[in-house]
N, C-alpha and C. Protein backbone atom coordinates (compact mmCIF):
# COMPACT_ATOMS: atom_id res chain seq x y z
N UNK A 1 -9.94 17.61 -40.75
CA UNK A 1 -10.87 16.50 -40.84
C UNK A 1 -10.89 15.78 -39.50
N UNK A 2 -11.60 15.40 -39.22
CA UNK A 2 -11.95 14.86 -37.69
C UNK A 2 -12.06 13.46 -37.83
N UNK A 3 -11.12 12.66 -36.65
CA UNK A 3 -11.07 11.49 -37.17
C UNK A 3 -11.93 10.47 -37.09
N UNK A 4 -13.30 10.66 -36.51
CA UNK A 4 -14.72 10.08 -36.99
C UNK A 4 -14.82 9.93 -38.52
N UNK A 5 -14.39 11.28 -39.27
CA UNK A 5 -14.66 10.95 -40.73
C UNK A 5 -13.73 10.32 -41.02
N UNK A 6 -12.93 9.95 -40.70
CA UNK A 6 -11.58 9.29 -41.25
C UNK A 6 -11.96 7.56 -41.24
N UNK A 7 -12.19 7.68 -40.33
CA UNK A 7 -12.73 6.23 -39.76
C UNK A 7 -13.82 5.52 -40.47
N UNK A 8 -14.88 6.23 -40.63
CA UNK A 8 -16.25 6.24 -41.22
C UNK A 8 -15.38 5.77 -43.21
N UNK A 9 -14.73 7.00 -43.61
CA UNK A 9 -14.66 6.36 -44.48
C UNK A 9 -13.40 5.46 -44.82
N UNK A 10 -12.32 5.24 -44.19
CA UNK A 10 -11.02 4.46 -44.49
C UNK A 10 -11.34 3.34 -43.50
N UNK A 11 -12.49 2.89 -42.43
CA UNK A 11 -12.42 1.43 -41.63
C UNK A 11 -11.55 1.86 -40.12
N UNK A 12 -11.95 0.90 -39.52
CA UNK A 12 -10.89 0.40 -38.27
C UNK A 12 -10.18 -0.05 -38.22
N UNK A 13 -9.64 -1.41 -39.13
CA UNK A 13 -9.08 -1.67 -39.19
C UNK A 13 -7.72 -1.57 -39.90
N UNK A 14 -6.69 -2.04 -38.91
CA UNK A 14 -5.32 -1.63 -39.26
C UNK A 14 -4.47 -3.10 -39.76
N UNK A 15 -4.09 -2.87 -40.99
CA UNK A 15 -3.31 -3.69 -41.51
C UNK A 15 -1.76 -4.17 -41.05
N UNK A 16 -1.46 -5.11 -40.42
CA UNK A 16 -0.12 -5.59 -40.00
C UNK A 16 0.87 -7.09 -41.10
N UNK A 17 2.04 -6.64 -40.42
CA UNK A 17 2.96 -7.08 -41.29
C UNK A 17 3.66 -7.88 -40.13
N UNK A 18 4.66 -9.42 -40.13
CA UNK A 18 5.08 -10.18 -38.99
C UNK A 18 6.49 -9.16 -39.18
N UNK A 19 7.39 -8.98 -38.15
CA UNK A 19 8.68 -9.11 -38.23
C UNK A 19 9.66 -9.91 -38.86
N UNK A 20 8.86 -11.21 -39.13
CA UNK A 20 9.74 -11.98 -39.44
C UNK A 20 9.40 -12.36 -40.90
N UNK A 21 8.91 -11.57 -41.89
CA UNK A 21 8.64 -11.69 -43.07
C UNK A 21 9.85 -10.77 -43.69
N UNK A 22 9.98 -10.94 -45.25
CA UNK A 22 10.92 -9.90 -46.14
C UNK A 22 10.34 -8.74 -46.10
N UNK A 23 11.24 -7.96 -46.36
CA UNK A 23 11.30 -6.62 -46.72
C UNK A 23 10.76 -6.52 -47.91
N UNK A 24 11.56 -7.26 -48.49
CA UNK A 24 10.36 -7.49 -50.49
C UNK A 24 9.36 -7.69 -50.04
N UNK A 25 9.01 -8.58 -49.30
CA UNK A 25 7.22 -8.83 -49.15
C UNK A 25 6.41 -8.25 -48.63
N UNK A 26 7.16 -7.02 -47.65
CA UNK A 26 6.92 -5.58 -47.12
C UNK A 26 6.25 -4.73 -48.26
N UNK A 27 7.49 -4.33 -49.50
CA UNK A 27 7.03 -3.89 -50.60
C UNK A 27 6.15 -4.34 -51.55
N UNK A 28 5.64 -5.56 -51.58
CA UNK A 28 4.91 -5.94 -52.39
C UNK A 28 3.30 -5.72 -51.98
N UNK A 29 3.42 -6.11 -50.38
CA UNK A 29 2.19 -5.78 -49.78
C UNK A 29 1.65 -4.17 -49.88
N UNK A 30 2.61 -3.59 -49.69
CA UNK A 30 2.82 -1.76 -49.28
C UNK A 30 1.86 -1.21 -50.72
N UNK A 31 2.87 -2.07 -52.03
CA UNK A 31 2.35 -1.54 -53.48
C UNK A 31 0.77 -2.16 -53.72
N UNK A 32 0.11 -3.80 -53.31
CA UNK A 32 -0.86 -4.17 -53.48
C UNK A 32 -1.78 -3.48 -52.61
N UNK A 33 -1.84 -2.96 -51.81
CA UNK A 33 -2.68 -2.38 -51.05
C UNK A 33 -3.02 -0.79 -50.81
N UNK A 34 -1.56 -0.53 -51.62
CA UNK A 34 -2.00 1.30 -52.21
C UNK A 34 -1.78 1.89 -50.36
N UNK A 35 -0.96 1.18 -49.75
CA UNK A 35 -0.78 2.27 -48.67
C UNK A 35 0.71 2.38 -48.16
N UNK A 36 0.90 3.24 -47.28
CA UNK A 36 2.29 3.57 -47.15
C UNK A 36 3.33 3.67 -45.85
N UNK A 37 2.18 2.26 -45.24
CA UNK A 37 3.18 1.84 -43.73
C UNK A 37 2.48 0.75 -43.11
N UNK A 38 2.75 -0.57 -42.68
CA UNK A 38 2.42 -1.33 -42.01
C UNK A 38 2.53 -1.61 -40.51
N UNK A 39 1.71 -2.01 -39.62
CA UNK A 39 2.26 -2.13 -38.73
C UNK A 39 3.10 -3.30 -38.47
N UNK A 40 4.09 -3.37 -37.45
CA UNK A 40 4.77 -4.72 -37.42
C UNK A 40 4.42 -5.47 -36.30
N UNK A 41 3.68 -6.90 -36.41
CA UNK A 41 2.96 -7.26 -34.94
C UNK A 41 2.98 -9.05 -35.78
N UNK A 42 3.31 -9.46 -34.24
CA UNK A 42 3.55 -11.00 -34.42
C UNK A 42 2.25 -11.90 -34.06
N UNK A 43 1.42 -11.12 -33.34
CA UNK A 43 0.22 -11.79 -33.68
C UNK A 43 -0.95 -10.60 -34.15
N UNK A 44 -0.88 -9.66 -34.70
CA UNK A 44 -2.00 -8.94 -35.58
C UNK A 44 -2.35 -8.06 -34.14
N UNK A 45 -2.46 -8.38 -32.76
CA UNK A 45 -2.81 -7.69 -31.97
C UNK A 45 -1.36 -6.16 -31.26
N UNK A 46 -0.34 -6.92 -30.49
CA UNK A 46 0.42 -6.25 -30.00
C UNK A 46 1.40 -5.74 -31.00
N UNK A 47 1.95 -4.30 -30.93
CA UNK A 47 2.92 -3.52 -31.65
C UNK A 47 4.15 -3.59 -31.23
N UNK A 48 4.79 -3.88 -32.05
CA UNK A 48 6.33 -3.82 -32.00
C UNK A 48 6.87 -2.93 -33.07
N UNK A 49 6.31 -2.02 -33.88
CA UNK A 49 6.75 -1.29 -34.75
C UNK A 49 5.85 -0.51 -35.33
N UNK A 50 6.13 0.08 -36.83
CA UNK A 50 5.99 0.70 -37.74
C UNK A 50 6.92 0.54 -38.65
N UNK A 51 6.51 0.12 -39.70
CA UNK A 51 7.62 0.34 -40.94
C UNK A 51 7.13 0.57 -42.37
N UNK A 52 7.87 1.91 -42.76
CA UNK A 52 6.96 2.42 -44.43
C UNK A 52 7.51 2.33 -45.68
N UNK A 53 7.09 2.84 -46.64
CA UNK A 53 8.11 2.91 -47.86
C UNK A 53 9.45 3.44 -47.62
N UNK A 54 9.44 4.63 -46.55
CA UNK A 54 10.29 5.54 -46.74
C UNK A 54 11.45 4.91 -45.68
N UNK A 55 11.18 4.01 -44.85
CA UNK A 55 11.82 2.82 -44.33
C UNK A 55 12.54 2.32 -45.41
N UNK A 56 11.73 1.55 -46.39
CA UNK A 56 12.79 0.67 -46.91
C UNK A 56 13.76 1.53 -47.82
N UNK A 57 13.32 2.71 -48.65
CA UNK A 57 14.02 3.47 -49.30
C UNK A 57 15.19 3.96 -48.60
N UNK A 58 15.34 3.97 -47.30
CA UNK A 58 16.50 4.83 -46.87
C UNK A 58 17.46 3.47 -46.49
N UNK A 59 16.74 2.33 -46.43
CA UNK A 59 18.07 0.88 -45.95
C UNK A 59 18.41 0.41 -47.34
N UNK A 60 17.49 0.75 -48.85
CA UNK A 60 18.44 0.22 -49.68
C UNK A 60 19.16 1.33 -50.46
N UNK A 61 19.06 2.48 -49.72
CA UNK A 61 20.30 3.83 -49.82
C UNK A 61 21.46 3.37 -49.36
N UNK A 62 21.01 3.01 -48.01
CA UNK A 62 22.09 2.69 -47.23
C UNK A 62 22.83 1.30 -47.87
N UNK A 63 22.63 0.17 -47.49
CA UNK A 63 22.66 -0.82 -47.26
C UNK A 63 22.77 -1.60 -48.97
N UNK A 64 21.83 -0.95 -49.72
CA UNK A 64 21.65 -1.92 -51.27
C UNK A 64 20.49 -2.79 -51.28
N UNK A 65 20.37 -3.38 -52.32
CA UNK A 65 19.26 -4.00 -52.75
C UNK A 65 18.96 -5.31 -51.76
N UNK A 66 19.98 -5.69 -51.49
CA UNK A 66 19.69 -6.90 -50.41
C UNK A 66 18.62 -6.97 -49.03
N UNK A 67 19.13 -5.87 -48.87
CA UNK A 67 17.64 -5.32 -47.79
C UNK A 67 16.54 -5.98 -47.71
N UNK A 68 16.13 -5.94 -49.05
CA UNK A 68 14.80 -6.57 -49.87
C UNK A 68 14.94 -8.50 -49.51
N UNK A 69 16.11 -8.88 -48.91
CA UNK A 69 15.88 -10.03 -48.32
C UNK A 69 16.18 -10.36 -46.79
N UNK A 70 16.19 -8.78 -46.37
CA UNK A 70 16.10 -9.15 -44.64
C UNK A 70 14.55 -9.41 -44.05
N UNK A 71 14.85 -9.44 -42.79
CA UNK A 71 13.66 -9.61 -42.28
C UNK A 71 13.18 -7.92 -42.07
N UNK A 72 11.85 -8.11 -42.00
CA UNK A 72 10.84 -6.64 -41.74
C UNK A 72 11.73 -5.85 -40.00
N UNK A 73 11.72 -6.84 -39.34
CA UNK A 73 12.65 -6.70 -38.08
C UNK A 73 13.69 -5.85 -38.20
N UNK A 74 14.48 -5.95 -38.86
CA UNK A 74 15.85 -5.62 -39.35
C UNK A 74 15.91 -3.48 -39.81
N UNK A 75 14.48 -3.23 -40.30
CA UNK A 75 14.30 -1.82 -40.51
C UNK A 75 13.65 -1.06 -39.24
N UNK A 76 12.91 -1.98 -38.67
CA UNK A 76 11.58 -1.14 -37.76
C UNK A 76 12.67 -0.26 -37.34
N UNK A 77 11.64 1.08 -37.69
CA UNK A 77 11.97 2.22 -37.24
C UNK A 77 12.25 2.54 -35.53
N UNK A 78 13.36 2.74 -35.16
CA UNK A 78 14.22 3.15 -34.19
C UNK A 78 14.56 2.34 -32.69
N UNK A 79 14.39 0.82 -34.06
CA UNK A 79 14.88 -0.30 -33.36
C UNK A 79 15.61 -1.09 -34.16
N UNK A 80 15.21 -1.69 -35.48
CA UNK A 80 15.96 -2.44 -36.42
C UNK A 80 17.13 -1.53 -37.33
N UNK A 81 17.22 -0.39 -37.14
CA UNK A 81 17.96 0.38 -38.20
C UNK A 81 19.43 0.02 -37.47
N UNK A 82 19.29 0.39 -36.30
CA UNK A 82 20.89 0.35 -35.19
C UNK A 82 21.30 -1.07 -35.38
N UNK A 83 20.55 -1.78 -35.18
CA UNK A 83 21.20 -3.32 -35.48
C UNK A 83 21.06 -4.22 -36.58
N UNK A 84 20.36 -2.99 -37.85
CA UNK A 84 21.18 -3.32 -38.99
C UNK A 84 22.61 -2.92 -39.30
N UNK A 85 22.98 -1.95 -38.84
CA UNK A 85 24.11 -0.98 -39.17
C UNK A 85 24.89 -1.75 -38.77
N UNK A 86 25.06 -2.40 -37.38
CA UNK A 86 25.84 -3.04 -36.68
C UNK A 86 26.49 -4.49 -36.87
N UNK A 87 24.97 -5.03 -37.80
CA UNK A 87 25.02 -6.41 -38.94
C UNK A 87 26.01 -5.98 -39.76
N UNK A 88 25.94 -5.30 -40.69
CA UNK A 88 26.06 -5.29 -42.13
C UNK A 88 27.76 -4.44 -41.79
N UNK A 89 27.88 -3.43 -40.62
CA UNK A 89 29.20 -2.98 -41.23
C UNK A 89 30.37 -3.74 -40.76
């Protein structure tokens, strides 16, 4: 599929999430919106991440249910994971 059609029918626009919001509120957004990764950006424009379901599933493997009250910061993928580990052990 060519990503003209992609575009045409899923939009331009890209949905973002702050860093400094929960991880629950990560998941709540993730489940209300039927998609399966946010970006992480402190003002809607510049990127500082990515973070998905499969993000939070592997920190409350790791880590436990509490996760669900860190900050979104705390998972971004292959920045927040190392200095969660480093928090928590």
């Amino acid at each position: 599929m060519k990503l003209e059609l992609v575009l045409q029918t899923k939009g331009d626009g890209v949905e973002t999430i702050r860093p400094d919001a929960t991880v629950g509120e990560l998941a709540k957004r993730l489940t209300e919106m039927k998609i399966g990764a946010l970006v992480v950006s402190f003002d809607g424009r510049n990127v500082a991440g990515i973070v998905s379901e499969r993000d939070i599933v592997k920190n409350i493997a790791r880590y436990g249910a509490d996760v669900l009250n860190e900050q979104v910061s705390t998972i971004i993928r292959g920045l927040g994971r190392d200095r969660h580990a480093r928090r928590v052990a």
